[in-house]
PDB file of N, CA and C in Angstrom:
ATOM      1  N   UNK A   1       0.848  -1.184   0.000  1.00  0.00           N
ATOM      2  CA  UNK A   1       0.000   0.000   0.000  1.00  0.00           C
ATOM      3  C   UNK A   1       0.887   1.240   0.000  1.00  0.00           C
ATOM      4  N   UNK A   2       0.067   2.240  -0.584  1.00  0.00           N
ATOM      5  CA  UNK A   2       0.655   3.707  -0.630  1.00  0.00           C
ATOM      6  C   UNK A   2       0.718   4.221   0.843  1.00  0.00           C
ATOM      7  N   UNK A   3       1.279   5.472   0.991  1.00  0.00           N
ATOM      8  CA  UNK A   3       1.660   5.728   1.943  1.00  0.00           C
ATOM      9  C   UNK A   3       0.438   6.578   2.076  1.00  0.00           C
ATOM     10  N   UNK A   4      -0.588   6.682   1.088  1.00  0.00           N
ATOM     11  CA  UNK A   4      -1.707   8.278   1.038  1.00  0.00           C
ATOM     12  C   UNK A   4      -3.001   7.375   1.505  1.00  0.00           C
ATOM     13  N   UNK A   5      -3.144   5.971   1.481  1.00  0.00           N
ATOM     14  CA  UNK A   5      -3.569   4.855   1.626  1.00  0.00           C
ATOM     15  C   UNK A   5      -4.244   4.902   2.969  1.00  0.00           C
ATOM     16  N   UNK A   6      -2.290   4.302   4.042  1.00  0.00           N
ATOM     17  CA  UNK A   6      -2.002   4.239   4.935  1.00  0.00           C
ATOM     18  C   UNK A   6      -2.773   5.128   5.943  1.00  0.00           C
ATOM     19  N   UNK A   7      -2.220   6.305   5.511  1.00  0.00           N
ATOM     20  CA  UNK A   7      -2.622   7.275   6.358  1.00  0.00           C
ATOM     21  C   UNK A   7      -4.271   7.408   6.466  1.00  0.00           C
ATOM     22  N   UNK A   8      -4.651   7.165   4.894  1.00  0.00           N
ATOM     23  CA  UNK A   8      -6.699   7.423   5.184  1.00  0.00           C
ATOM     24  C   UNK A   8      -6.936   6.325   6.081  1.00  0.00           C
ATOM     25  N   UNK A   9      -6.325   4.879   6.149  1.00  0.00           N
ATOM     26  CA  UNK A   9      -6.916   4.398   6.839  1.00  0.00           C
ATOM     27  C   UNK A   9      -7.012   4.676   8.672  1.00  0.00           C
ATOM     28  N   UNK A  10      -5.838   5.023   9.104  1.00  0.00           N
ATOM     29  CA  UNK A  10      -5.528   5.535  10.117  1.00  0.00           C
ATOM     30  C   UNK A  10      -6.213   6.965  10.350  1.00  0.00           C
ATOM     31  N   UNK A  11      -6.166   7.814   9.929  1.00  0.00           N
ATOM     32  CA  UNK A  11      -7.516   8.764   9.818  1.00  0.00           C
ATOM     33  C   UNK A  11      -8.741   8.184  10.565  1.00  0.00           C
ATOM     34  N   UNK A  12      -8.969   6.986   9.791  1.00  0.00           N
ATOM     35  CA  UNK A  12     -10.357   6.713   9.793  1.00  0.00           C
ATOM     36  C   UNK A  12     -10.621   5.965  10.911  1.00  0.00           C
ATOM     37  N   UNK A  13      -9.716   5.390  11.219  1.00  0.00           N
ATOM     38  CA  UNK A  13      -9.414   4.144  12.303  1.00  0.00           C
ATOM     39  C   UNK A  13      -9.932   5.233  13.885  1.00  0.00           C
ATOM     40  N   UNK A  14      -8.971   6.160  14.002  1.00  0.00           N
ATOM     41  CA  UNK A  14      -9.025   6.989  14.767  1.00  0.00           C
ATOM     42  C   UNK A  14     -10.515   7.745  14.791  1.00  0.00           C
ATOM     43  N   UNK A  15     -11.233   8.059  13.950  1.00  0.00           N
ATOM     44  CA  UNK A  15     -12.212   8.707  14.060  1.00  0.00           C
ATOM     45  C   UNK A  15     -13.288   7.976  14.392  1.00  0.00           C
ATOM     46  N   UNK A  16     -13.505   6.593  13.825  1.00  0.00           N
ATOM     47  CA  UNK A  16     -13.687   5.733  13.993  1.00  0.00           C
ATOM     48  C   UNK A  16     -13.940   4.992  15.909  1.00  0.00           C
ATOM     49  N   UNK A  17     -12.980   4.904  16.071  1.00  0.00           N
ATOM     50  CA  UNK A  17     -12.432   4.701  17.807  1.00  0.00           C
ATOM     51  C   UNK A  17     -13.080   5.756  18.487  1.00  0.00           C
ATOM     52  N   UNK A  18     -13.229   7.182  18.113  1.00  0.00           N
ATOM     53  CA  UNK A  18     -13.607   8.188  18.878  1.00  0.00           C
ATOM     54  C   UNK A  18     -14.714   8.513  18.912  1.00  0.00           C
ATOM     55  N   UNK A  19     -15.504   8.226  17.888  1.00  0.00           N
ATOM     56  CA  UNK A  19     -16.361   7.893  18.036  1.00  0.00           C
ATOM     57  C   UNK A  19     -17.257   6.348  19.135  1.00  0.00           C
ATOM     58  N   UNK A  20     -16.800   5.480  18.524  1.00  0.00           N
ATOM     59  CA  UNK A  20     -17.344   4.188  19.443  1.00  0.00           C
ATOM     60  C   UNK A  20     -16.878   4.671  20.921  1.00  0.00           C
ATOM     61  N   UNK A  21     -15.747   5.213  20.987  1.00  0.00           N
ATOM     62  CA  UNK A  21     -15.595   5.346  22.927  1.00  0.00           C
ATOM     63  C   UNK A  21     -15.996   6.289  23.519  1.00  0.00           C
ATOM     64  N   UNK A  22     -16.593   7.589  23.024  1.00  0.00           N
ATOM     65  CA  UNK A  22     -17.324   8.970  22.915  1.00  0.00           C
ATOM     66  C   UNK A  22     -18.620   8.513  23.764  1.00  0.00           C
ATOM     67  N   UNK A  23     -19.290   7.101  22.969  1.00  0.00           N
ATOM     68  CA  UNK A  23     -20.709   7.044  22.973  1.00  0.00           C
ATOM     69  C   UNK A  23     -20.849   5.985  24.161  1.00  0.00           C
ATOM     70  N   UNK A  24     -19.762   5.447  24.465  1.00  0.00           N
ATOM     71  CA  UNK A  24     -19.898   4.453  25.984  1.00  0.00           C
ATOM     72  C   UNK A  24     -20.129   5.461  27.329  1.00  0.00           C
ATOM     73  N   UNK A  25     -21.299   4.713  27.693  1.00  0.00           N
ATOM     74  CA  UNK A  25     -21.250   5.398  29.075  1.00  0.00           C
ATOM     75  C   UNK A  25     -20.188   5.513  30.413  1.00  0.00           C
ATOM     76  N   UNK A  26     -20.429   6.246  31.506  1.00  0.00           N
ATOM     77  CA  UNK A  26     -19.198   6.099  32.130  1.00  0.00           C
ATOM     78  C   UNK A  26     -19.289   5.191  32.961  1.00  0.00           C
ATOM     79  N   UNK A  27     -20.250   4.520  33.234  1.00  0.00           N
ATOM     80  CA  UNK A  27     -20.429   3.380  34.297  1.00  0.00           C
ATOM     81  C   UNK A  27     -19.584   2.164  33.426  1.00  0.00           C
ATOM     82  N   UNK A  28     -20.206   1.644  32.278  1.00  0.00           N
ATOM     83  CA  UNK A  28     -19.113   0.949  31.740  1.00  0.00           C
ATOM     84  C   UNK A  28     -17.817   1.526  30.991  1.00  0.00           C
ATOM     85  N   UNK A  29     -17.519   2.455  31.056  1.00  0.00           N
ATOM     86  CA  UNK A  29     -16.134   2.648  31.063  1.00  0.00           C
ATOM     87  C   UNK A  29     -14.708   2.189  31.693  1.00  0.00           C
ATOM     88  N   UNK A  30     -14.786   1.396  33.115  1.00  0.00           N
ATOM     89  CA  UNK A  30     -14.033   0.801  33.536  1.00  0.00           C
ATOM     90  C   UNK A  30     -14.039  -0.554  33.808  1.00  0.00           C
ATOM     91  N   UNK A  31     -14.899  -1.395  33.369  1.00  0.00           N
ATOM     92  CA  UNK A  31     -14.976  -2.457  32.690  1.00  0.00           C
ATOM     93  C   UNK A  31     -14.443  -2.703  31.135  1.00  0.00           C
ATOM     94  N   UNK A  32     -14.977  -1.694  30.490  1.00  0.00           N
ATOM     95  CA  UNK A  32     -14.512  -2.378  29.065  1.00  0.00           C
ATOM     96  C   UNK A  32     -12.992  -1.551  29.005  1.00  0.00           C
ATOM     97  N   UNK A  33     -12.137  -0.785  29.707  1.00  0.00           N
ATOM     98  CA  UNK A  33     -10.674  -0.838  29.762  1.00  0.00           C
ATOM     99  C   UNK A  33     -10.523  -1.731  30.045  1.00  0.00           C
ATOM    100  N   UNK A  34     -10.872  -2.543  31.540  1.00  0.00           N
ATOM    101  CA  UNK A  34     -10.525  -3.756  32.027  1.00  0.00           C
ATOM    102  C   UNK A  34     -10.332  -5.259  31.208  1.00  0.00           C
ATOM    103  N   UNK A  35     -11.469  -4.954  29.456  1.00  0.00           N
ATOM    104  CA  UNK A  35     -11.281  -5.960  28.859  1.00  0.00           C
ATOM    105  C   UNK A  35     -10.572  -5.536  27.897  1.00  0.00           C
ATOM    106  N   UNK A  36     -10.109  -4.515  27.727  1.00  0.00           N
ATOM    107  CA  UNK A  36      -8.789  -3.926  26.207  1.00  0.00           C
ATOM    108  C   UNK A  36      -7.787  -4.530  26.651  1.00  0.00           C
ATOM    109  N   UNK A  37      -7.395  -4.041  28.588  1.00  0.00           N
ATOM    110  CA  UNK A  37      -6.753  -4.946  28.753  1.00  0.00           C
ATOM    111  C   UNK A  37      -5.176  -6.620  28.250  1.00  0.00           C
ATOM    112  N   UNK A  38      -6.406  -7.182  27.684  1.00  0.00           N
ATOM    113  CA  UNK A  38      -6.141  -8.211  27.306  1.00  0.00           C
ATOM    114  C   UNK A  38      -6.058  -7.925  25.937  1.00  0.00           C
ATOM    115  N   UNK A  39      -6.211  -7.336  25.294  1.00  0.00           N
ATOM    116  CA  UNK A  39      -6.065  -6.968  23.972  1.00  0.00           C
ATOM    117  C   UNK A  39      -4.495  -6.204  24.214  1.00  0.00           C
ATOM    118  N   UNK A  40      -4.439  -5.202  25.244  1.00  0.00           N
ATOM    119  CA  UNK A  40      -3.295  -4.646  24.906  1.00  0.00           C
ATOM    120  C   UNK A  40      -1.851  -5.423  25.244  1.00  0.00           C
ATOM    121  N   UNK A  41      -2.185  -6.660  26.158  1.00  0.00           N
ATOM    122  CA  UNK A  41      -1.342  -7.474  26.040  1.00  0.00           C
ATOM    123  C   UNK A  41      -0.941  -7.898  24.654  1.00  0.00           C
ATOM    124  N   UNK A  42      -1.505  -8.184  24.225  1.00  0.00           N
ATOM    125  CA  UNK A  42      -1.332  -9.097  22.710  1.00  0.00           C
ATOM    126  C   UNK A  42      -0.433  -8.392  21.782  1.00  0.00           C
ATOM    127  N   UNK A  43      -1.038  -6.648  22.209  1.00  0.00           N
ATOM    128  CA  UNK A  43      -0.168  -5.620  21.166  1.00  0.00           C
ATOM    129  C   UNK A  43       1.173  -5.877  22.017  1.00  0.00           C
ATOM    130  N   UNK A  44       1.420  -5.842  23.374  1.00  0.00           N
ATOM    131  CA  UNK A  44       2.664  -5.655  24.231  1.00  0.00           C
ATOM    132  C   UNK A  44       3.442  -6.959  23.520  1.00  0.00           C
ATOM    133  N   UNK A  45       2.719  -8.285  23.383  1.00  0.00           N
ATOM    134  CA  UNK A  45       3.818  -9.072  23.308  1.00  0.00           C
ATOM    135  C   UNK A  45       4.115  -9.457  21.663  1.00  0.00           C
ATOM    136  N   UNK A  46       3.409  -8.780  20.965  1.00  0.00           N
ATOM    137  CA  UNK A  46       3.593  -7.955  18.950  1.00  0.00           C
ATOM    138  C   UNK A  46       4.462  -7.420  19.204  1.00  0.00           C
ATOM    139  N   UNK A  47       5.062  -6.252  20.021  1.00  0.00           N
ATOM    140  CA  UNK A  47       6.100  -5.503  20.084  1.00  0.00           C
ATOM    141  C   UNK A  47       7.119  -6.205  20.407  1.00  0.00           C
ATOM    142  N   UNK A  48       7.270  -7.424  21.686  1.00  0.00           N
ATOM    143  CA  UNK A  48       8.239  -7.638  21.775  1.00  0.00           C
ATOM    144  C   UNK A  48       9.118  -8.470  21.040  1.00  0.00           C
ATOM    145  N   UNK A  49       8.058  -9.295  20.419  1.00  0.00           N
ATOM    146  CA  UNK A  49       8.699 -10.385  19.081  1.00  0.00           C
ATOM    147  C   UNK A  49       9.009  -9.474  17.965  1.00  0.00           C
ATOM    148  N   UNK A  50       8.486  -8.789  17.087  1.00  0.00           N
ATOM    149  CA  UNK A  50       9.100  -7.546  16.565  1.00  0.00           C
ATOM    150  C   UNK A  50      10.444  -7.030  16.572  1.00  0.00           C
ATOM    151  N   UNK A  51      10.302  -6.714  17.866  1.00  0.00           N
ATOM    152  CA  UNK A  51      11.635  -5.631  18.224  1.00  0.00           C
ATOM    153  C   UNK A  51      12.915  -6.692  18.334  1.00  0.00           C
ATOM    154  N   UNK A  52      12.806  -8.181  18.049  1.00  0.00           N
ATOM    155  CA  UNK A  52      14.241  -8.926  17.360  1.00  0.00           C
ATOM    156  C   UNK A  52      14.779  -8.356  16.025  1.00  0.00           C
ATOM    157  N   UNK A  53      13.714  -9.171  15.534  1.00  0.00           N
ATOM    158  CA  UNK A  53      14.280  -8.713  13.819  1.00  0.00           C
ATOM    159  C   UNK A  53      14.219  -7.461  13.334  1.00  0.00           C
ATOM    160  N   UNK A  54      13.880  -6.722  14.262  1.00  0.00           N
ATOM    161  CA  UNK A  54      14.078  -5.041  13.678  1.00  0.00           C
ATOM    162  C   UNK A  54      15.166  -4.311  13.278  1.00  0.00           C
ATOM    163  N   UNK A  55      15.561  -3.765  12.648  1.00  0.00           N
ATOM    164  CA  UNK A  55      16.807  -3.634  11.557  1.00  0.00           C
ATOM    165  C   UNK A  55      16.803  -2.011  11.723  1.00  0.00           C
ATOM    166  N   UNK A  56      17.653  -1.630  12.127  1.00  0.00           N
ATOM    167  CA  UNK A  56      17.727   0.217  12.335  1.00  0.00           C
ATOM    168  C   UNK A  56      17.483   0.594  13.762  1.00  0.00           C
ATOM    169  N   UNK A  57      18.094   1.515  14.040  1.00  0.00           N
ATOM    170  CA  UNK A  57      18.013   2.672  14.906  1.00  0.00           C
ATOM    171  C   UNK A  57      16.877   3.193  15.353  1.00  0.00           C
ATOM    172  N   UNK A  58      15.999   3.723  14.726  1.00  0.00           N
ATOM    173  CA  UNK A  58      14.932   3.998  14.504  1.00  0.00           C
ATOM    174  C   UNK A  58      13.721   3.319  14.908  1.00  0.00           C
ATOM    175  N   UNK A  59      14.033   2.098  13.905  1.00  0.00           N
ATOM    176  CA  UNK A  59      13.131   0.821  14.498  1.00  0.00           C
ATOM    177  C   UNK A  59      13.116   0.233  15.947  1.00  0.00           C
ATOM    178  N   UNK A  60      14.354   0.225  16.226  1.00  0.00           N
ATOM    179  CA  UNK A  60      14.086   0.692  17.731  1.00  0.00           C
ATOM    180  C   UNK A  60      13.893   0.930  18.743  1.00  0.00           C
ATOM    181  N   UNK A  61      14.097   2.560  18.188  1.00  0.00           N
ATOM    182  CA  UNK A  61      13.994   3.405  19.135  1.00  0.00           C
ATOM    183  C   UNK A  61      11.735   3.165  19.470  1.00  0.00           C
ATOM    184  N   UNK A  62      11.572   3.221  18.343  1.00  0.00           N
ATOM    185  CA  UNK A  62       9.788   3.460  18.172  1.00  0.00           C
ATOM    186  C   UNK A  62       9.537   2.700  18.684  1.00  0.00           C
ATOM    187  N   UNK A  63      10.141   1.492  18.525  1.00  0.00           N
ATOM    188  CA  UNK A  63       9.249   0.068  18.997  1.00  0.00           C
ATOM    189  C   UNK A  63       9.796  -0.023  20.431  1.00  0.00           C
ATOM    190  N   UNK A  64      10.500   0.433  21.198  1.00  0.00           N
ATOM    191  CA  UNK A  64      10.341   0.853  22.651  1.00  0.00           C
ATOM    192  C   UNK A  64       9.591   1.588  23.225  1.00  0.00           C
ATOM    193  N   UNK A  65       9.700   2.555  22.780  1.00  0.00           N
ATOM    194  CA  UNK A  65       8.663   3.720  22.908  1.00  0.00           C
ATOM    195  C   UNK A  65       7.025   3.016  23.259  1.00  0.00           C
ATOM    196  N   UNK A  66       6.551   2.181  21.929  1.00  0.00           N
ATOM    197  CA  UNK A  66       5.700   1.601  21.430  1.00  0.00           C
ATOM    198  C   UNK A  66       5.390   0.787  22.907  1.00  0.00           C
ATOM    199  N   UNK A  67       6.199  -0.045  23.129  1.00  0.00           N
ATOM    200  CA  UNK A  67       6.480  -0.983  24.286  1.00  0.00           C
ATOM    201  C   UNK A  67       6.526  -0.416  25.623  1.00  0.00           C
ATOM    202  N   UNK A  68       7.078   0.700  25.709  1.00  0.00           N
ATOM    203  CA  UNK A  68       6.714   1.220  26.958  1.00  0.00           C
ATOM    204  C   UNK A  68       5.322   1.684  27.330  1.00  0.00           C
ATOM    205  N   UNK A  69       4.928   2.338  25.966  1.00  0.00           N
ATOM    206  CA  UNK A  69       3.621   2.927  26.518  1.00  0.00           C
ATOM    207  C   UNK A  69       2.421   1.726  26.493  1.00  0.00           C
ATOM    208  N   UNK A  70       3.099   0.708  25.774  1.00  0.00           N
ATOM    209  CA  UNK A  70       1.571  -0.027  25.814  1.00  0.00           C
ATOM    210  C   UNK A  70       1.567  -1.087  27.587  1.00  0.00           C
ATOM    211  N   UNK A  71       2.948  -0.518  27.932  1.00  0.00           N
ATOM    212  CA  UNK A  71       3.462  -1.333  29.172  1.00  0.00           C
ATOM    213  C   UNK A  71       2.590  -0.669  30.275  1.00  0.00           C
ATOM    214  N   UNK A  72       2.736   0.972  30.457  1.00  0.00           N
ATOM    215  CA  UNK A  72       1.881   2.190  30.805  1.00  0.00           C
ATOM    216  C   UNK A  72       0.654   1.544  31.033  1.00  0.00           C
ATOM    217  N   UNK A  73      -0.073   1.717  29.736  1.00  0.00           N
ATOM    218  CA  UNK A  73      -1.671   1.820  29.211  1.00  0.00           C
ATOM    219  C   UNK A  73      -1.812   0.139  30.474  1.00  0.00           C
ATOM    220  N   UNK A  74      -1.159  -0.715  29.976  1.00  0.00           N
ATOM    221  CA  UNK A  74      -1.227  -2.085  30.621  1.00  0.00           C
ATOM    222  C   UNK A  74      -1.704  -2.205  32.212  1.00  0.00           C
ATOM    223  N   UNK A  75      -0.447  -1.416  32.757  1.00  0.00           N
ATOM    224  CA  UNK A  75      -0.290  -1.118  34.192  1.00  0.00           C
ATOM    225  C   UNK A  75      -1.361  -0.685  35.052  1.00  0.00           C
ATOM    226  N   UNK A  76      -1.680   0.450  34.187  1.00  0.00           N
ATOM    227  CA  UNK A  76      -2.416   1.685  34.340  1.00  0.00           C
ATOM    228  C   UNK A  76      -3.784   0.997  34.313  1.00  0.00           C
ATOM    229  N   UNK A  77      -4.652   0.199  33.194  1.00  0.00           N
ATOM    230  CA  UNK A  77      -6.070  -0.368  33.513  1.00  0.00           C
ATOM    231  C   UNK A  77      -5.869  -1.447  34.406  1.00  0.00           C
ATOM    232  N   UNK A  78      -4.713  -2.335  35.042  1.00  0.00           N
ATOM    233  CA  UNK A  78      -4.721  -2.944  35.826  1.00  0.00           C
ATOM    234  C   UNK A  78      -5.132  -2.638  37.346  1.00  0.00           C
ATOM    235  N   UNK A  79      -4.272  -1.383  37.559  1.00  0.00           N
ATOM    236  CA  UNK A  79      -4.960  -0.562  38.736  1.00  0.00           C
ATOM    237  C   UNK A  79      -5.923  -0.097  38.973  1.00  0.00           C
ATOM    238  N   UNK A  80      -6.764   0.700  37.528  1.00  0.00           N
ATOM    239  CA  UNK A  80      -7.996   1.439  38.088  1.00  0.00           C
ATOM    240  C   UNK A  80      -9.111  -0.445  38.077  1.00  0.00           C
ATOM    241  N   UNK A  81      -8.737  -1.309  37.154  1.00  0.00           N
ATOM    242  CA  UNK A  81      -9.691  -2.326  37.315  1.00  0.00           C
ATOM    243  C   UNK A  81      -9.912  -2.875  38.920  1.00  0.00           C
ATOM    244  N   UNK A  82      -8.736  -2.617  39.271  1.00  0.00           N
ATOM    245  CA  UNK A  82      -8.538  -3.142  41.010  1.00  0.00           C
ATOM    246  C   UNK A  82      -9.073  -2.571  41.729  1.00  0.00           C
ATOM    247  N   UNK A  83      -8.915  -1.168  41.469  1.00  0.00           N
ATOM    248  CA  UNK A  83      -9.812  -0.155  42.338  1.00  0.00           C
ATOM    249  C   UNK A  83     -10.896  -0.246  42.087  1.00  0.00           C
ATOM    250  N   UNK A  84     -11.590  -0.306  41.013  1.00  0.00           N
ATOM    251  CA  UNK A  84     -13.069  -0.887  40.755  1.00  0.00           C
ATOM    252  C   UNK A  84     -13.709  -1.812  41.444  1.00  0.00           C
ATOM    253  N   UNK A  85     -12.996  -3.101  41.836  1.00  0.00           N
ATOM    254  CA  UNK A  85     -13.349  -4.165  41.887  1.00  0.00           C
ATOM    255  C   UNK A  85     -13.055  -4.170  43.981  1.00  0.00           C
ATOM    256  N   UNK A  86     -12.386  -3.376  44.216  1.00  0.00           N
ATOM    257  CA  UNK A  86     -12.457  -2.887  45.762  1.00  0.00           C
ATOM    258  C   UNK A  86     -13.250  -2.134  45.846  1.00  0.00           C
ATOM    259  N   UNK A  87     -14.070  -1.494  45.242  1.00  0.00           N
ATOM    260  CA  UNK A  87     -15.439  -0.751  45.564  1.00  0.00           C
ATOM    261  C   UNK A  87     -16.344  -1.488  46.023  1.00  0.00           C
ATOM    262  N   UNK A  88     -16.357  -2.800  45.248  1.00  0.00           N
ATOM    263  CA  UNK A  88     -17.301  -3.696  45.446  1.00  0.00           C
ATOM    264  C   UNK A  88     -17.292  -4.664  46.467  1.00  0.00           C
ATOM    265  N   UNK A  89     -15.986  -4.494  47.308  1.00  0.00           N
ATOM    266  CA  UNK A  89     -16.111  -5.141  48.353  1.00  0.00           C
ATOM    267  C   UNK A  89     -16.530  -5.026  49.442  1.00  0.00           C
ATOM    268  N   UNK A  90     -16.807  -5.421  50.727  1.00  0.00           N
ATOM    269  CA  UNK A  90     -17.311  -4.847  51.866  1.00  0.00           C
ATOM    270  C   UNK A  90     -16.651  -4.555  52.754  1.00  0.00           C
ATOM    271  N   UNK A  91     -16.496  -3.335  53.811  1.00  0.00           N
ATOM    272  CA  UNK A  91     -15.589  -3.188  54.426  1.00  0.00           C
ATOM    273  C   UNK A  91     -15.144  -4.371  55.555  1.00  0.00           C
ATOM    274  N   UNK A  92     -14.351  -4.354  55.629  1.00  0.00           N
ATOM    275  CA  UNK A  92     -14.011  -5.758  57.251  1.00  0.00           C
ATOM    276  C   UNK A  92     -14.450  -5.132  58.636  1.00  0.00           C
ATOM    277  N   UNK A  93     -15.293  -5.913  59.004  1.00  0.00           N
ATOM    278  CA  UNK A  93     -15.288  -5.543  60.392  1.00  0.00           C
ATOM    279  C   UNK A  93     -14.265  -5.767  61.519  1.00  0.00           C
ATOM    280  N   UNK A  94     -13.550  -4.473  62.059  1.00  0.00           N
ATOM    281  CA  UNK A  94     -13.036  -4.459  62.848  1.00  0.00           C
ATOM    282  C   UNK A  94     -13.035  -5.337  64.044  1.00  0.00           C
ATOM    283  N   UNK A  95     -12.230  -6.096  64.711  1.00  0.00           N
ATOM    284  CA  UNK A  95     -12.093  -7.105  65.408  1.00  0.00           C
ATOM    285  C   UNK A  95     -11.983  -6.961  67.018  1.00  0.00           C
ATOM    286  N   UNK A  96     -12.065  -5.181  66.738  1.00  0.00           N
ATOM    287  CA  UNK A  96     -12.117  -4.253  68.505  1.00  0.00           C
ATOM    288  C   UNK A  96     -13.555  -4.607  69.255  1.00  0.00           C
ATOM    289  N   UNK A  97     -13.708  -3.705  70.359  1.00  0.00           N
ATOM    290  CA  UNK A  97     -14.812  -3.862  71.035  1.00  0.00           C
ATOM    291  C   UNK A  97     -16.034  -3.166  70.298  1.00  0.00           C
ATOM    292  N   UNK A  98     -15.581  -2.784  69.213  1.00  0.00           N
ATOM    293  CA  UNK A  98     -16.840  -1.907  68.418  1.00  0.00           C
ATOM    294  C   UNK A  98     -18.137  -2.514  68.477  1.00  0.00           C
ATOM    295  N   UNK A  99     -19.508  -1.833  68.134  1.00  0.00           N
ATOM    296  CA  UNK A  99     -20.616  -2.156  68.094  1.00  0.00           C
ATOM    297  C   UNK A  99     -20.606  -2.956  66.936  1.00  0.00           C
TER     298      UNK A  99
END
């Protein structure tokens, strides 16, 4: 493919995405990170098989970059999913003389 191609599709991809995640509500909003999730693994471990046979400087440099942030994004819905999922728990009752 052309490079004028490339880019419409990515255009579109993006507008595309901003749309579909625009229109999710915010209650499920931290659930369906919680299931990209697992998707963004898949991209994390694309990058890391990749980044063998990668040939240049360049190549890389990006495909770290690439790898870090999808390491980020990774991290990052792991925690707020946790914190989600401790909302839903109940507090412990204290084991003092409390009522």
């Amino acid at each position: 493919m052309d490079l004028v191609t490339e880019l419409a599709i990515l255009c579109l991809a993006a507008f595309v995405g901003f749309e579909v995640i625009s229109k999710v509500p915010n209650t499920l909003h931290t659930p369906l990170m919680s299931g990209t999730n697992a998707i963004h693994g898949i991209v994390l471990l694309g990058g890391l098989l990749v980044i063998g046979p990668a040939d240049g400087v360049i190549n890389d440099v990006l495909l770290v970059i690439a790898i870090a942030f999808g390491t980020i994004n990774v991290i990052g819905g792991f925690l707020v999913t946790d914190r989600m999922l401790a909302m839903f728990k109940g507090k412990k009752e204290g084991g003092g003389g409390g009522r």
